[in-house]
C-alpha atoms as a PDB file:
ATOM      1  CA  UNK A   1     100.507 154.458 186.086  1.00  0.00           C
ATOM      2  CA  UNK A   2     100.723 155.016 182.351  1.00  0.00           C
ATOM      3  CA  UNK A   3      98.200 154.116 179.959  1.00  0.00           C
ATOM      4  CA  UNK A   4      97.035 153.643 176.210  1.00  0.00           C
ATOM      5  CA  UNK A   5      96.779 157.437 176.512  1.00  0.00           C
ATOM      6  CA  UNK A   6     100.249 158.431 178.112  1.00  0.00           C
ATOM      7  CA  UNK A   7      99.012 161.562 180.022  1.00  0.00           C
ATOM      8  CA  UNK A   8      96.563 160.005 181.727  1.00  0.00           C
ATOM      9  CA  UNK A   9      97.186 158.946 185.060  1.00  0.00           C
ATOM     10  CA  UNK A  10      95.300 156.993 187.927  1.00  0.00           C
ATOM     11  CA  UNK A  11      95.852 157.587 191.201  1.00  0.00           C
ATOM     12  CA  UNK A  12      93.703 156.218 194.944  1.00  0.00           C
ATOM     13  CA  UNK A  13      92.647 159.688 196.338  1.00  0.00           C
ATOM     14  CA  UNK A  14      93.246 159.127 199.938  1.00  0.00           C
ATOM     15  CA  UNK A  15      91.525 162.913 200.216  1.00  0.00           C
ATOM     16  CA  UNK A  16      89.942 165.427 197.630  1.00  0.00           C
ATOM     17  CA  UNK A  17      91.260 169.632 197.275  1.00  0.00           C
ATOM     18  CA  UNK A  18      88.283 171.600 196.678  1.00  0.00           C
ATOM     19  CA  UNK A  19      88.910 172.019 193.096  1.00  0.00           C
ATOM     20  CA  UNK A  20      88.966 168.032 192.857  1.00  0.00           C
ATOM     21  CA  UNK A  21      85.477 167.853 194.556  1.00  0.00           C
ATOM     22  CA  UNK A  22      84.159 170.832 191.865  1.00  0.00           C
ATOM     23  CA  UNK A  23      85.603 168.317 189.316  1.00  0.00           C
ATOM     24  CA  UNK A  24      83.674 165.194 190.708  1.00  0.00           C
ATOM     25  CA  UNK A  25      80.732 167.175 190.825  1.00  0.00           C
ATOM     26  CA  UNK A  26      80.859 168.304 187.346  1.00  0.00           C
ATOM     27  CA  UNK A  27      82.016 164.566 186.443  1.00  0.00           C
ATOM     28  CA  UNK A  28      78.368 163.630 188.194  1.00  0.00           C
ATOM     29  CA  UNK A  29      76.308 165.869 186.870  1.00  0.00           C
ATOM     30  CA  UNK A  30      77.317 165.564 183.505  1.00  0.00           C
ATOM     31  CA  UNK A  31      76.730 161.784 183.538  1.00  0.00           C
ATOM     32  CA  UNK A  32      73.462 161.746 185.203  1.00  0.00           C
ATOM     33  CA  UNK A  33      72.463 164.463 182.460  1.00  0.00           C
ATOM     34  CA  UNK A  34      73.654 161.685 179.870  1.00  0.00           C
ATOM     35  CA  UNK A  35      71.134 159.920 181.559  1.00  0.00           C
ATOM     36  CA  UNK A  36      73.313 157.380 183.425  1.00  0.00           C
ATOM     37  CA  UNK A  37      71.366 155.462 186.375  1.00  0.00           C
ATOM     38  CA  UNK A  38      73.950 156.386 189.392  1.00  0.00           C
ATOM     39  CA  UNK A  39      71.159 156.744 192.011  1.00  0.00           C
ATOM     40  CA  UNK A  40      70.557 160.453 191.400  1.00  0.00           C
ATOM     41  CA  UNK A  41      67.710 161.576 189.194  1.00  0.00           C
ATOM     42  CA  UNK A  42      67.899 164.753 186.532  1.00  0.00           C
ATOM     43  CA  UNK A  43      68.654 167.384 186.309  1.00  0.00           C
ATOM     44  CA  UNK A  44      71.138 166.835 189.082  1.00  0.00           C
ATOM     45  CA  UNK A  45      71.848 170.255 191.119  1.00  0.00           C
ATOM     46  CA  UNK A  46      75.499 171.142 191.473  1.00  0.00           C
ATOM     47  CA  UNK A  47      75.107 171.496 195.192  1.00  0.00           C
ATOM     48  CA  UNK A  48      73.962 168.436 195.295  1.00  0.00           C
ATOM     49  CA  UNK A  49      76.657 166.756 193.700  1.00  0.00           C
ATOM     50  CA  UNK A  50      79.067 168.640 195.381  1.00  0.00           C
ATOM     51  CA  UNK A  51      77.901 168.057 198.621  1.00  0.00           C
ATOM     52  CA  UNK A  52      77.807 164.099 197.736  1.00  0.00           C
ATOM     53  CA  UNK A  53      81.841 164.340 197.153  1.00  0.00           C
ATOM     54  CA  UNK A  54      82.859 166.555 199.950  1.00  0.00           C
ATOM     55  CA  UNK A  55      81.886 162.955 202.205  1.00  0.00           C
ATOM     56  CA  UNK A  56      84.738 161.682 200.628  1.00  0.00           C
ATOM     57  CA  UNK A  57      87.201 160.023 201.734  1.00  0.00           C
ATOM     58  CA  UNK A  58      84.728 157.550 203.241  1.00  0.00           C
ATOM     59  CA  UNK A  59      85.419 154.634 205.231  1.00  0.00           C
ATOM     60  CA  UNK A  60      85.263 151.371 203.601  1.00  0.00           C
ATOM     61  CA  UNK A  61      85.239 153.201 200.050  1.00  0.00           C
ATOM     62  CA  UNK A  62      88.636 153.002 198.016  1.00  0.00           C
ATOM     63  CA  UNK A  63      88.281 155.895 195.366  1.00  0.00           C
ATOM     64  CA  UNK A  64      90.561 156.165 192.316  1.00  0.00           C
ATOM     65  CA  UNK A  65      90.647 159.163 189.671  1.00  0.00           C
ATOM     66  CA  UNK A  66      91.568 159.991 186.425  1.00  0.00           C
ATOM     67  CA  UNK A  67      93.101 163.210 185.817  1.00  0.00           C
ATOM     68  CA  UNK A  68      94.147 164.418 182.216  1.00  0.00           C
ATOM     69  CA  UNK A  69      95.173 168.163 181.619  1.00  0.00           C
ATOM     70  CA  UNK A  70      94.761 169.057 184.963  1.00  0.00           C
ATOM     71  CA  UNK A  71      91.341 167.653 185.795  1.00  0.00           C
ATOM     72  CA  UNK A  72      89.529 164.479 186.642  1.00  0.00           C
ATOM     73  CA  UNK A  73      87.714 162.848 183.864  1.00  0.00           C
ATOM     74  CA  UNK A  74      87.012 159.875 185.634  1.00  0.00           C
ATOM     75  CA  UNK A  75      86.621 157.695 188.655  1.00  0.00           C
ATOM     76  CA  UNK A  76      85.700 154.658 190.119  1.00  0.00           C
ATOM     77  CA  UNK A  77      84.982 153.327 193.690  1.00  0.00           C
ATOM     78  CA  UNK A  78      85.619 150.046 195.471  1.00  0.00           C
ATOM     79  CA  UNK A  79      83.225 149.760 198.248  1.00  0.00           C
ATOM     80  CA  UNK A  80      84.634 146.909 200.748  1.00  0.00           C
ATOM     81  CA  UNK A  81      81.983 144.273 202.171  1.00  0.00           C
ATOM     82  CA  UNK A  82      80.553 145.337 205.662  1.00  0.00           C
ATOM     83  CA  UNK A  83      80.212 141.708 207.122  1.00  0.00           C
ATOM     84  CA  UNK A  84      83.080 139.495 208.605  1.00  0.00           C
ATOM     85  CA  UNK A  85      82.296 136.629 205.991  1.00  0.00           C
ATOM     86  CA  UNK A  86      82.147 138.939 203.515  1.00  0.00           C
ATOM     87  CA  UNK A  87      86.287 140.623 203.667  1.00  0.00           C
ATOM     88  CA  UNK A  88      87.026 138.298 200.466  1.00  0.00           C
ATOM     89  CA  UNK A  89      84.874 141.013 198.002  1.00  0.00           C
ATOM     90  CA  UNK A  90      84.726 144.123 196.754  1.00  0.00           C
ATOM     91  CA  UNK A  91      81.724 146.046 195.102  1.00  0.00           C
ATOM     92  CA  UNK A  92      82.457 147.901 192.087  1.00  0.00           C
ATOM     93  CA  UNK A  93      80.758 151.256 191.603  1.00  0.00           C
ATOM     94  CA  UNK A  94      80.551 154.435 189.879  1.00  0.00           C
ATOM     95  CA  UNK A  95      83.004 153.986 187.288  1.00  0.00           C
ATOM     96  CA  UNK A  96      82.541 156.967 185.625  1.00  0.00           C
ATOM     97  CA  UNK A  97      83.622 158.883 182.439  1.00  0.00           C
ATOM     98  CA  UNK A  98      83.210 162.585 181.731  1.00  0.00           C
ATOM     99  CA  UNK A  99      81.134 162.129 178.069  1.00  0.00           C
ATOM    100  CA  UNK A 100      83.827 164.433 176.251  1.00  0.00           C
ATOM    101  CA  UNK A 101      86.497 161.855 177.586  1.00  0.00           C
ATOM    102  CA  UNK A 102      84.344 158.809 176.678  1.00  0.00           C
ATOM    103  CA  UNK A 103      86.142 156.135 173.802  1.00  0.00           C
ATOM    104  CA  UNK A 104      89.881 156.876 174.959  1.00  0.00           C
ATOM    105  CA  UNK A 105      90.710 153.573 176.841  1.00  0.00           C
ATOM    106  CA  UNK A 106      89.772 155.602 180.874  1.00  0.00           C
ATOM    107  CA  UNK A 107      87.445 153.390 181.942  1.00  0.00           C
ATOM    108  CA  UNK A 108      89.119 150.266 180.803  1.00  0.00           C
ATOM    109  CA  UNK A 109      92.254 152.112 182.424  1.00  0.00           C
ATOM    110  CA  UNK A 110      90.297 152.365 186.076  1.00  0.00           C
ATOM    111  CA  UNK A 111      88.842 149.012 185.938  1.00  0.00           C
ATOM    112  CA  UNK A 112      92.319 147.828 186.130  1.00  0.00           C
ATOM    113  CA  UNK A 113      93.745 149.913 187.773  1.00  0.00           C
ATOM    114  CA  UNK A 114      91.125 148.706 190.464  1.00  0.00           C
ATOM    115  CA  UNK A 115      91.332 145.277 190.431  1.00  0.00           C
ATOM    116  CA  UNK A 116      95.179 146.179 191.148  1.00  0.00           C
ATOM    117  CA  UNK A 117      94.227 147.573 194.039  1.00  0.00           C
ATOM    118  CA  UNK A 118      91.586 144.875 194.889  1.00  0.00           C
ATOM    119  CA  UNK A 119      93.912 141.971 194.579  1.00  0.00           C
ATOM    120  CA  UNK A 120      96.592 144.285 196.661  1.00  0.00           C
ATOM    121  CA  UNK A 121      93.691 144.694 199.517  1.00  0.00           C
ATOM    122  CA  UNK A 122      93.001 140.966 199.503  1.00  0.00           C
ATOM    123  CA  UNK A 123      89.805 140.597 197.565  1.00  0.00           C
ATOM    124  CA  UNK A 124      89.457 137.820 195.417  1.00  0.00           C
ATOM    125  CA  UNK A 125      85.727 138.841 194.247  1.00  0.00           C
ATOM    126  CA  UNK A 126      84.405 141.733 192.361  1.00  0.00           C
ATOM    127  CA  UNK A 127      80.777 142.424 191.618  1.00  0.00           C
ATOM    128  CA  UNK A 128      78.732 145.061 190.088  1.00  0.00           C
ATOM    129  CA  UNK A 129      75.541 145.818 188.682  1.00  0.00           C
ATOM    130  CA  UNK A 130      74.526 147.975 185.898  1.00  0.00           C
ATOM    131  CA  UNK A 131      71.330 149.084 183.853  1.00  0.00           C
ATOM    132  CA  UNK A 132      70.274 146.821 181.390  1.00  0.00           C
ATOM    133  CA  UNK A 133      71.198 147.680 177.972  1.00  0.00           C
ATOM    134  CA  UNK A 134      73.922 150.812 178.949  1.00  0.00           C
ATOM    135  CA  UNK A 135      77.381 150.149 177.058  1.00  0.00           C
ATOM    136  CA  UNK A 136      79.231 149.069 180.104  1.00  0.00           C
ATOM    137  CA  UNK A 137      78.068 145.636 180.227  1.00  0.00           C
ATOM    138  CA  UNK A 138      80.138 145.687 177.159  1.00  0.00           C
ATOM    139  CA  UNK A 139      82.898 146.667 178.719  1.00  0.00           C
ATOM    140  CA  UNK A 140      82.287 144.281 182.253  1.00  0.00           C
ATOM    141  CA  UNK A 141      81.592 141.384 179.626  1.00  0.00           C
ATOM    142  CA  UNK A 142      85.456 142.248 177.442  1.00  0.00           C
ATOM    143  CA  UNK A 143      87.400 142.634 180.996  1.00  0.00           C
ATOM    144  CA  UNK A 144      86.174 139.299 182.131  1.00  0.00           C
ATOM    145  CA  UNK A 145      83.010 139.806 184.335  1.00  0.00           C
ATOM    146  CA  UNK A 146      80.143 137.153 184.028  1.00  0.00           C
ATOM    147  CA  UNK A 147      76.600 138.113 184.293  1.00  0.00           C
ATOM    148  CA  UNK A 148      75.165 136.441 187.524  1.00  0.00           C
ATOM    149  CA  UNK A 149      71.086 137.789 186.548  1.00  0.00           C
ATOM    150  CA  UNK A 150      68.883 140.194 185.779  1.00  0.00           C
ATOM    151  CA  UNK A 151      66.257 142.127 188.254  1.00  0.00           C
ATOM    152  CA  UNK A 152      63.810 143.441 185.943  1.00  0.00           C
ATOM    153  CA  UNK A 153      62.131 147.678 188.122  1.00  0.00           C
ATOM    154  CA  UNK A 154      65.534 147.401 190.097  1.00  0.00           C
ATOM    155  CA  UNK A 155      65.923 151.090 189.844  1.00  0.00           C
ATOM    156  CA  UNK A 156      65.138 154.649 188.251  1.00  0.00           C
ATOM    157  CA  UNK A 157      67.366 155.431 185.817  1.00  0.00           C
ATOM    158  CA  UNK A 158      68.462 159.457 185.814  1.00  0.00           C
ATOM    159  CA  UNK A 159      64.778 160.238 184.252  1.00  0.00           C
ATOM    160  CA  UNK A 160      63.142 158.406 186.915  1.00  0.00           C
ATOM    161  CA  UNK A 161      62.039 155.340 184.879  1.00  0.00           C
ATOM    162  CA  UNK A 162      61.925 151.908 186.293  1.00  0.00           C
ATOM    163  CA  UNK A 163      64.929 149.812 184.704  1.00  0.00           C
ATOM    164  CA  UNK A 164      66.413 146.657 185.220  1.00  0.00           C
ATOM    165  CA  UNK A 165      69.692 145.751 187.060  1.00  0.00           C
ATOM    166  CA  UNK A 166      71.763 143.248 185.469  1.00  0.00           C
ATOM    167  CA  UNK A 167      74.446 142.201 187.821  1.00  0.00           C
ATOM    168  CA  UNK A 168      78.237 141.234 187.466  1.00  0.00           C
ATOM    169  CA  UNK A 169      80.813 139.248 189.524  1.00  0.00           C
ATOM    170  CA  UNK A 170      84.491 138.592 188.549  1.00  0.00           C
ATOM    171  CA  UNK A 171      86.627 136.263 190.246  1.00  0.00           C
ATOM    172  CA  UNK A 172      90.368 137.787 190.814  1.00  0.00           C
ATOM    173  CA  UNK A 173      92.741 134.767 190.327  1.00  0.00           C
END
């Protein structure tokens, strides 16, 4: 896939090398230090993020990276639904930007790079949820995603303070 940025590519990782899980793990750690709430809390050991990634692939989970100069700086997950009734949507998660990547068009670039692969896998409904006030509910609000409510002590964010949730849902027509 090319992109706004034309050696960027996207591709589904169907499995991770070793030096692609050291990348994720690095990728992790260095959001979660930025203080992003991705259900780990800071500091964020490198074992521990490693250890997260080498589950990967994962059944049910669709990953997709970014790689630019050799490395990932970026990624994003669709998780499928686990109920019958459910096989229409997708849930959204960990979109992801290394911060010295951050501004460059990547996470715009995986966002639609996964609904691609949503509407390809049958879904017809994305949702999300993010911490109140980060930047991506910018971002979810310019691709098209509608904010379905707010849960105010939904989770810790990275420094272990209660935030709220907003969640996000996206029709794919």
């Amino acid at each position: 896939m090319r992109h706004r940025d034309e050696r960027l590519s996207i591709r589904r990782a169907d499995w991770l090398s070793a030096g692609e899980c050291d990348d994720l793990a690095a990728l992790l750690a260095a959001c979660v230090a930025e203080g992003a709430s991705l259900g780990f809390l800071a500091p964020l050991a490198a074992k521990t993020a490693r250890d997260w990634w080498a589950t990967f692939p994962r059944d049910g989970v669709m990953l997709l990276v970014a790689g630019r100069d050799g490395r990932i700086v970026g990624t994003v997950q669709l998780h499928a639904a686990e109920s019958d009734n459910g096989a229409h949507r997708g849930e959204v998660a960990k979109l992801l930007v290394h911060p010295e990547w951050r501004r460059r068009g990547i996470a715009r670039a995986l966002m639609t790079a996964l609904e691609t692969e949503a509407r390809a896998a049958g879904k017809t409904l994305l949702v999300l949820d993010t911490r109140e006030g980060d930047s991506s509910n910018d971002l979810y609000r310019a691709l098209g995603y509608r904010e379905a409510g707010r849960v105010p002590g939904w989770a810790r964010d990275a420094a272990g303070t209660l935030s709220a949730t907003v969640f996000w849902y996206k029709p794919l027509h």
